[in-house]
C-alpha atoms as a PDB file:
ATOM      1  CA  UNK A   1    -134.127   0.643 134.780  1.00  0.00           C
ATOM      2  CA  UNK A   2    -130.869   0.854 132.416  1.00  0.00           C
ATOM      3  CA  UNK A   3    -130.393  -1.807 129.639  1.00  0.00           C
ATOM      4  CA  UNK A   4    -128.735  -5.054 130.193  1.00  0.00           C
ATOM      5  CA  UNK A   5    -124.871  -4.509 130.166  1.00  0.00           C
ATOM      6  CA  UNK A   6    -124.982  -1.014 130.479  1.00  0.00           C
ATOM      7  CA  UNK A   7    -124.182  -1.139 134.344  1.00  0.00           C
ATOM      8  CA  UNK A   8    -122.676  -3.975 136.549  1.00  0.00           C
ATOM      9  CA  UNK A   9    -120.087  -6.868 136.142  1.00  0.00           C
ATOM     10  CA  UNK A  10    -119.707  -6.444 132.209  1.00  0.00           C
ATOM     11  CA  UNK A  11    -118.264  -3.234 131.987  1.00  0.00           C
ATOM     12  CA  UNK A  12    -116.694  -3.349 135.077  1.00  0.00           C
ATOM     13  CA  UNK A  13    -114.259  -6.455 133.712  1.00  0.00           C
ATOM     14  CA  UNK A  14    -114.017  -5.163 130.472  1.00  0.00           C
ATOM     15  CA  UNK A  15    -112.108  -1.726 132.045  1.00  0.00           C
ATOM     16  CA  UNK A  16    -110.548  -4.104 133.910  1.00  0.00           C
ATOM     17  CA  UNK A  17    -108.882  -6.511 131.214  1.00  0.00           C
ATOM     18  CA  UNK A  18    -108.216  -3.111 129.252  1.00  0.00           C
ATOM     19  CA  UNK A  19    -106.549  -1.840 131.593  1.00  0.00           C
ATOM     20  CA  UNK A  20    -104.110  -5.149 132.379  1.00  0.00           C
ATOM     21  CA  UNK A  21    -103.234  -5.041 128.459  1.00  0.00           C
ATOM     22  CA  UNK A  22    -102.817  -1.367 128.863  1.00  0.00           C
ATOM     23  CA  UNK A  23    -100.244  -1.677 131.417  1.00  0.00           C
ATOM     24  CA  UNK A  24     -98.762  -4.644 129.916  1.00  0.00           C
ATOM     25  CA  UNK A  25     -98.244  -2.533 126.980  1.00  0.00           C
ATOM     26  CA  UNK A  26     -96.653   0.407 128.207  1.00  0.00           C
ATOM     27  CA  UNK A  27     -94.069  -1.603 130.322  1.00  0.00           C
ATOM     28  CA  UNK A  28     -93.693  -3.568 126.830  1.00  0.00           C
ATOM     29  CA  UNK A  29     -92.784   0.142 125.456  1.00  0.00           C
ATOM     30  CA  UNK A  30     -90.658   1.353 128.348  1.00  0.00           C
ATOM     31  CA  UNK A  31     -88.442  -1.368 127.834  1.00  0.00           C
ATOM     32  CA  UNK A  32     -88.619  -1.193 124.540  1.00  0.00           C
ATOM     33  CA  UNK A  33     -87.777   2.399 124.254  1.00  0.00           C
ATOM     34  CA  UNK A  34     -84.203   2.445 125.557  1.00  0.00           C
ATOM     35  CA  UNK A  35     -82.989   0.109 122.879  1.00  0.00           C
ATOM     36  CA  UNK A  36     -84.537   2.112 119.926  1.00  0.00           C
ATOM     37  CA  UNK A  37     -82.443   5.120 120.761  1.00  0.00           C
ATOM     38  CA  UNK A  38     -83.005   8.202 118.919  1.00  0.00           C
ATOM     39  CA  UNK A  39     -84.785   7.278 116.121  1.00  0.00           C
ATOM     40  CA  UNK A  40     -85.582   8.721 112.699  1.00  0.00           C
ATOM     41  CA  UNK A  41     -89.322   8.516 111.045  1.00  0.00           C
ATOM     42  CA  UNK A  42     -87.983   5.666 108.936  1.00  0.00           C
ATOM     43  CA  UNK A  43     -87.138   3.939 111.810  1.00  0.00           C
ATOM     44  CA  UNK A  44     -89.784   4.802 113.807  1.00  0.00           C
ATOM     45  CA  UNK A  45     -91.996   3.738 110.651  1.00  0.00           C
ATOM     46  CA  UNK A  46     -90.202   0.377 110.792  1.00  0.00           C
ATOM     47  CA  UNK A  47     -90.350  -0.519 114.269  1.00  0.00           C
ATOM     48  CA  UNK A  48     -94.598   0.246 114.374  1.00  0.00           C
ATOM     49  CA  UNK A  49     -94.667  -1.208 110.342  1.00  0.00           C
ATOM     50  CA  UNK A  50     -93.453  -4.972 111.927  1.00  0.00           C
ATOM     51  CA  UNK A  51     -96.341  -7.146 112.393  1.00  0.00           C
ATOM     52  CA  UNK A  52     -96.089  -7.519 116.222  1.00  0.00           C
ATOM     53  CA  UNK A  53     -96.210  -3.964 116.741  1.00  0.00           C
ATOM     54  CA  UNK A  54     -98.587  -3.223 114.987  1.00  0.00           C
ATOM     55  CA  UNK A  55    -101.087  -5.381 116.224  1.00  0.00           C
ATOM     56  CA  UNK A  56    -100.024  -4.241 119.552  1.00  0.00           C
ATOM     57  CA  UNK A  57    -100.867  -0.645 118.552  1.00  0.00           C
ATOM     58  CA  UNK A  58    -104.053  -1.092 117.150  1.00  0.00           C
ATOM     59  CA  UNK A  59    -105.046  -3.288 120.710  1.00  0.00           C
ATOM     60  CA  UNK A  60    -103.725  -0.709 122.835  1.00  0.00           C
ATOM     61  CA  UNK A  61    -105.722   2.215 121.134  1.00  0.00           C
ATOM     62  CA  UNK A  62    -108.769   0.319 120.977  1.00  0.00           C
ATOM     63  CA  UNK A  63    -107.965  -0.528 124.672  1.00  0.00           C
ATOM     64  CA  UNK A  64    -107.414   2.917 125.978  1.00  0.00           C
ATOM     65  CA  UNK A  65    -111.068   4.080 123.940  1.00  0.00           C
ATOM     66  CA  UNK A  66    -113.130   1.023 125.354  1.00  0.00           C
ATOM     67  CA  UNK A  67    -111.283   1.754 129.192  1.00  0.00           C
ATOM     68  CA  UNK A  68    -112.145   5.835 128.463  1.00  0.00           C
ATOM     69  CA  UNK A  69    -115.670   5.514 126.884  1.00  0.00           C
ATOM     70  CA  UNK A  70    -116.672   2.704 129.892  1.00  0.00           C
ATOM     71  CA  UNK A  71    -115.560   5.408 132.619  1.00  0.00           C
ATOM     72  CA  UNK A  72    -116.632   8.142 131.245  1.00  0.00           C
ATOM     73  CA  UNK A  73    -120.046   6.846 130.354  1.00  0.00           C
ATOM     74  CA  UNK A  74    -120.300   6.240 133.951  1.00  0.00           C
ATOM     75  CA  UNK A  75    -119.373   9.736 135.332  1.00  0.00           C
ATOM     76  CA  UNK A  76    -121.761  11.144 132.778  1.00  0.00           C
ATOM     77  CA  UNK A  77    -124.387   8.866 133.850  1.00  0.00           C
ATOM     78  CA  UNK A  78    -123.950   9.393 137.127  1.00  0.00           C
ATOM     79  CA  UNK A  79    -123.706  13.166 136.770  1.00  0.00           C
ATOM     80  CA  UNK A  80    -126.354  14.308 134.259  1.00  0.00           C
ATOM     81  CA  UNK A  81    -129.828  13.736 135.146  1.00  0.00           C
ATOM     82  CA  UNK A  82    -131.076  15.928 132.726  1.00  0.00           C
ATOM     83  CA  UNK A  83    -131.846  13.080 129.965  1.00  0.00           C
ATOM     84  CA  UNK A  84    -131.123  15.259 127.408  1.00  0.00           C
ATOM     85  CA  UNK A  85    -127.980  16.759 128.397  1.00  0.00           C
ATOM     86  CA  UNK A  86    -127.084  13.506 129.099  1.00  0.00           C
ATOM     87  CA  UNK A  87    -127.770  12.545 125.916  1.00  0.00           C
ATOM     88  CA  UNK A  88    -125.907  15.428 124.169  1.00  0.00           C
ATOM     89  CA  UNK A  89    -122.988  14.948 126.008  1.00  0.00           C
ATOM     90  CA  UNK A  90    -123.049  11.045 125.743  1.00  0.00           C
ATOM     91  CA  UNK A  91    -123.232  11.343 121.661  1.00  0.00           C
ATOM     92  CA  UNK A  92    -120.461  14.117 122.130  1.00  0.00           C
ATOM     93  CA  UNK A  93    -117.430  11.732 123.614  1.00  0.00           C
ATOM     94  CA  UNK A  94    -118.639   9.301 121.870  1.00  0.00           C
ATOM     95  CA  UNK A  95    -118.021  10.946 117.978  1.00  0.00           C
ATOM     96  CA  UNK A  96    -114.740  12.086 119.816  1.00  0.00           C
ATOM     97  CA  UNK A  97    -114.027   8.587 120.667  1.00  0.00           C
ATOM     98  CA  UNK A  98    -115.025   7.511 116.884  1.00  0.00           C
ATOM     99  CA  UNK A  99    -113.002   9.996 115.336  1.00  0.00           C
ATOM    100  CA  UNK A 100    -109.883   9.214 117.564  1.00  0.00           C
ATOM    101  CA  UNK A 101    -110.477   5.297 116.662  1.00  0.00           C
ATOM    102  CA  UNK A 102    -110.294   6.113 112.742  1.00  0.00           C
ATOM    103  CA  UNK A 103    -107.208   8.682 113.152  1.00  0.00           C
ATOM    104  CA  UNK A 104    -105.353   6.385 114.732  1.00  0.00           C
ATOM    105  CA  UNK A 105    -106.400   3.528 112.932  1.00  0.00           C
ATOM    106  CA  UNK A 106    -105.625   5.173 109.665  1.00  0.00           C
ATOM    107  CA  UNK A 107    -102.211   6.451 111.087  1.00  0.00           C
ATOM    108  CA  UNK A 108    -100.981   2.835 111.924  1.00  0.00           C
ATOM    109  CA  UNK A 109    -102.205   1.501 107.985  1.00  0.00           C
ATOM    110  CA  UNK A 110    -100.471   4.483 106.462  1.00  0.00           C
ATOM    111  CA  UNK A 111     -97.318   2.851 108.592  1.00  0.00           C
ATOM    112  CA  UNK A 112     -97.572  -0.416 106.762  1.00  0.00           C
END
């Protein structure tokens, strides 16, 4: 038996809310996208420096690592029976997943 909110109705709305804000982001950015033109660094700096943005930034990374780590828990879980393995390759994604959270977290503060 697997520990409460591992499996079930939790996860399965929390991929699903990340995944409405993820798509409400990225049609946010497509129409975004053809107004900022080619842009420089500066600009590019300025547009994801402004408050709004950046907030939105931060949301939709930890969004897209909640949505990945929730689905790809589940695959593992599903197909590693080994415990160990499972285990191994469960700490793996997730120290990817941690490192890609920080890297992007300290590339939007290095914007402000």
């Amino acid at each position: 038996m697997s520990a409460p909110g591992l499996q079930g109705l939790r996860p399965w709305i929390i991929q699903r809310i990340t995944a409405v804000y993820l798509a409400i982001f990225i049609i946010y950015f497509a129409l975004s996208a053809p107004s900022m033109g080619t842009m420089t660094a500066g600009e590019w700096r300025a547009w994801a420096g402004s408050p709004v943005n950046t907030i939105s930034l931060g949301l939709f990374l930890i969004a897209t690592l909640w949505h990945a780590w929730i689905g790809v828990r589940d695959v593992i879980l599903d197909y590693f029976p080994n415990v160990v393995a499972r285990l191994f390759v469960l700490a793996l994604v997730a120290a990817v997943l941690l490192g890609s959270l920080l890297w992007g977290l300290k590339a939007l503060l290095l914007m402000l």
